[in-house]
Protein backbone atom coordinates (compact mmCIF):
# COMPACT_ATOMS: atom_id res chain seq x y z
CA UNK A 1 -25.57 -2.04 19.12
CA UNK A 2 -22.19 -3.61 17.93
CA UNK A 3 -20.95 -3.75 15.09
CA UNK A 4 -18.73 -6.94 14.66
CA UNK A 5 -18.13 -8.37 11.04
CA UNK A 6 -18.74 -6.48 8.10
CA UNK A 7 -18.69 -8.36 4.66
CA UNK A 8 -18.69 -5.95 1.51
CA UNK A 9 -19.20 -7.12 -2.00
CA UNK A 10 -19.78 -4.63 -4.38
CA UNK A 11 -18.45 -5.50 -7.71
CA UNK A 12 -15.52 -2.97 -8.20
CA UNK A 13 -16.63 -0.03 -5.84
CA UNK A 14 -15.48 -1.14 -2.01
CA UNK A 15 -13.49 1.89 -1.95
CA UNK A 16 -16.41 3.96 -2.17
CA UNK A 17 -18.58 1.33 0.72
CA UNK A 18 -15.18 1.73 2.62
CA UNK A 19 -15.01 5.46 2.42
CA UNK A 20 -18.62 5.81 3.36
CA UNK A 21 -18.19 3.42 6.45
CA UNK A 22 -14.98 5.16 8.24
CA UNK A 23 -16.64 6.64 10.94
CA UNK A 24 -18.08 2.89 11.66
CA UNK A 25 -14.70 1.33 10.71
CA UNK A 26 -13.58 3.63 13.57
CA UNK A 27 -16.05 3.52 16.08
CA UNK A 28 -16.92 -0.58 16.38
CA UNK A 29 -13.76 -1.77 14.89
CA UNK A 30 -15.21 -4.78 13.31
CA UNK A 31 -13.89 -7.80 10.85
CA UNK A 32 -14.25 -6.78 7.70
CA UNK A 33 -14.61 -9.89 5.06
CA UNK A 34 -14.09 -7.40 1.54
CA UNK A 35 -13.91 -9.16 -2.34
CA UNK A 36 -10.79 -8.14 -4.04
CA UNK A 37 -11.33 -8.00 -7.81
CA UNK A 38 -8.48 -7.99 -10.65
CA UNK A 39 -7.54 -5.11 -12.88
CA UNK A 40 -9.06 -2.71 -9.90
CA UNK A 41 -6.81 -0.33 -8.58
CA UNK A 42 -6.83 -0.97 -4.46
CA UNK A 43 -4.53 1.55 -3.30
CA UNK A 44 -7.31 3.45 -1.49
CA UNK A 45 -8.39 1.20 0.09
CA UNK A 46 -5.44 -0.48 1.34
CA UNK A 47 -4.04 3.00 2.37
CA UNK A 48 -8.08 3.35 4.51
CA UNK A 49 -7.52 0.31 6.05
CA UNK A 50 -3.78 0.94 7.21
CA UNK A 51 -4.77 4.63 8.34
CA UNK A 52 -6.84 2.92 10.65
CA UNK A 53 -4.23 0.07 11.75
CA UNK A 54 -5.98 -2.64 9.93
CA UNK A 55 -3.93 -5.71 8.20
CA UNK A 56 -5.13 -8.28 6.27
CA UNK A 57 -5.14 -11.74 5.13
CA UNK A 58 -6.12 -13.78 1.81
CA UNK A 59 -8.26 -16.12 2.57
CA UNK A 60 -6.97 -19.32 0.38
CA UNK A 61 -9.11 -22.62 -0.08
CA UNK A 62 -7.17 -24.22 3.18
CA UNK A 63 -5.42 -21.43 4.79
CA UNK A 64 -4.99 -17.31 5.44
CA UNK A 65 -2.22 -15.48 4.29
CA UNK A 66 -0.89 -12.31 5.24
CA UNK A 67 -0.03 -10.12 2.30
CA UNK A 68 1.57 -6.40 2.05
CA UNK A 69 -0.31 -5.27 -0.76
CA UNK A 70 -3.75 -6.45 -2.10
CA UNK A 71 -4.04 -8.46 -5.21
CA UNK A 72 -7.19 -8.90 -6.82
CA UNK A 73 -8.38 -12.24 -8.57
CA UNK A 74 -10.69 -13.01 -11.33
CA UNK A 75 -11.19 -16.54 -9.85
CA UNK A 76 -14.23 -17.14 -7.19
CA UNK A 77 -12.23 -18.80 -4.45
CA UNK A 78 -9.12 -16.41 -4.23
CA UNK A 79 -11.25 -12.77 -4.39
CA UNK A 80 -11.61 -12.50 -0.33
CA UNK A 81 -9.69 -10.55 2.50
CA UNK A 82 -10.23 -10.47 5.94
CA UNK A 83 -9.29 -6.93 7.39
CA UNK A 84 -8.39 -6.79 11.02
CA UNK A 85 -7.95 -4.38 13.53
CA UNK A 86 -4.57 -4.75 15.46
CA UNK A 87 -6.40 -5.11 18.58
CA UNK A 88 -8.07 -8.06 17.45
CA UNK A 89 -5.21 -9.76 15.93
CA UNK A 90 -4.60 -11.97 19.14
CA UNK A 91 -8.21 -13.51 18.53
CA UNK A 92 -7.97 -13.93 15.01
CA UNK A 93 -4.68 -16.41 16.06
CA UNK A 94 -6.85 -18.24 18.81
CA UNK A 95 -9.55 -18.88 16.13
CA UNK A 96 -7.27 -20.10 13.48
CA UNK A 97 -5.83 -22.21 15.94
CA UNK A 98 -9.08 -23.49 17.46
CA UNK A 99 -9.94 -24.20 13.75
CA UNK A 100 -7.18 -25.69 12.68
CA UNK A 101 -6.70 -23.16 9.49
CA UNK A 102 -2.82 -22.13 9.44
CA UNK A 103 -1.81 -18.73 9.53
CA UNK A 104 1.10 -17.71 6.52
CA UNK A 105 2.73 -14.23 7.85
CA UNK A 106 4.76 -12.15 5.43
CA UNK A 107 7.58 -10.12 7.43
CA UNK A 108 8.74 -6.73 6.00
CA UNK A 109 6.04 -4.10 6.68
CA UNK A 110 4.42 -2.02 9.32
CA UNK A 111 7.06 -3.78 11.68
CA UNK A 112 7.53 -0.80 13.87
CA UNK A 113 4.57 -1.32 15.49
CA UNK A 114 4.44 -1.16 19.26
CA UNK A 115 2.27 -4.16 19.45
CA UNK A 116 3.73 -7.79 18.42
CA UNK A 117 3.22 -9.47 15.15
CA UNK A 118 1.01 -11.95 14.51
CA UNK A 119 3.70 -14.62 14.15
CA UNK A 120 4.83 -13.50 17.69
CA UNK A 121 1.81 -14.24 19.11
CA UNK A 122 1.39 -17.68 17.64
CA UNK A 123 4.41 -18.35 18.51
CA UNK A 124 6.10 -19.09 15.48
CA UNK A 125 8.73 -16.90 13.34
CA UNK A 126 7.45 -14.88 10.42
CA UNK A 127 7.33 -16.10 6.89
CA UNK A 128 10.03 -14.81 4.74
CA UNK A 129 7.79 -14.17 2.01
């Protein structure tokens, strides 16, 4: 069967859950909804989920935002990523839209992808931030 979403809460050790689910990660390509805690360092498993042409998005109160690096929060309601693969970037834009929950881009990395950015496909020019 399919794997689709994946949501992974485990109090300071999603690196390891990550680094035990690659071959998954690889194989169904799912959504992964992941809690980003503060004073954690995240660098493996940002550099996990770019190896395997991932990005991801803060998910605010009233809105997701793209971000280069992951920031961890102490507060409840700012703690939560969605990871997606770039494959599935063109749905996550037609949900969002079909939603109504705006999209916030940040321009400046991975940009030499082949595929276009998220902005692109929306229609709209990137953030600035």
């Amino acid at each position: 069967s399919q794997v689709d979403l994946l949501k992974i809460d485990a109090e300071t050790t999603e690196s390891l859950v990550i680094r035990g689910a690659v071959n998954l990660l690889r194989e169904h390509r799912p959504l992964v909804i992941c809690e980003v805690l503060a004073d954690v360092d995240h660098s493996e498993l940002q550099q996990t989920f770019a190896n395997l042409d991932y990005e991801f998005f803060h998910i605010g109160p009233t809105h997701l935002e793209q971000h280069a690096r992951l920031r961890g929060s102490v507060a409840v309601d700012e703690r939560n990523y969605v990871f997606v693969p770039a494959e599935k970037q063109a749905m996550l834009v037609k949900v969002c839209q079909a939603a109504e929950i705006p999209l916030i881009f940040c321009s400046g990395f991975r940009s030499a992808r082949a595929t276009p950015s998220l902005a692109q496909m929306q229609g709209k020019d990137s953030d600035p931030r």
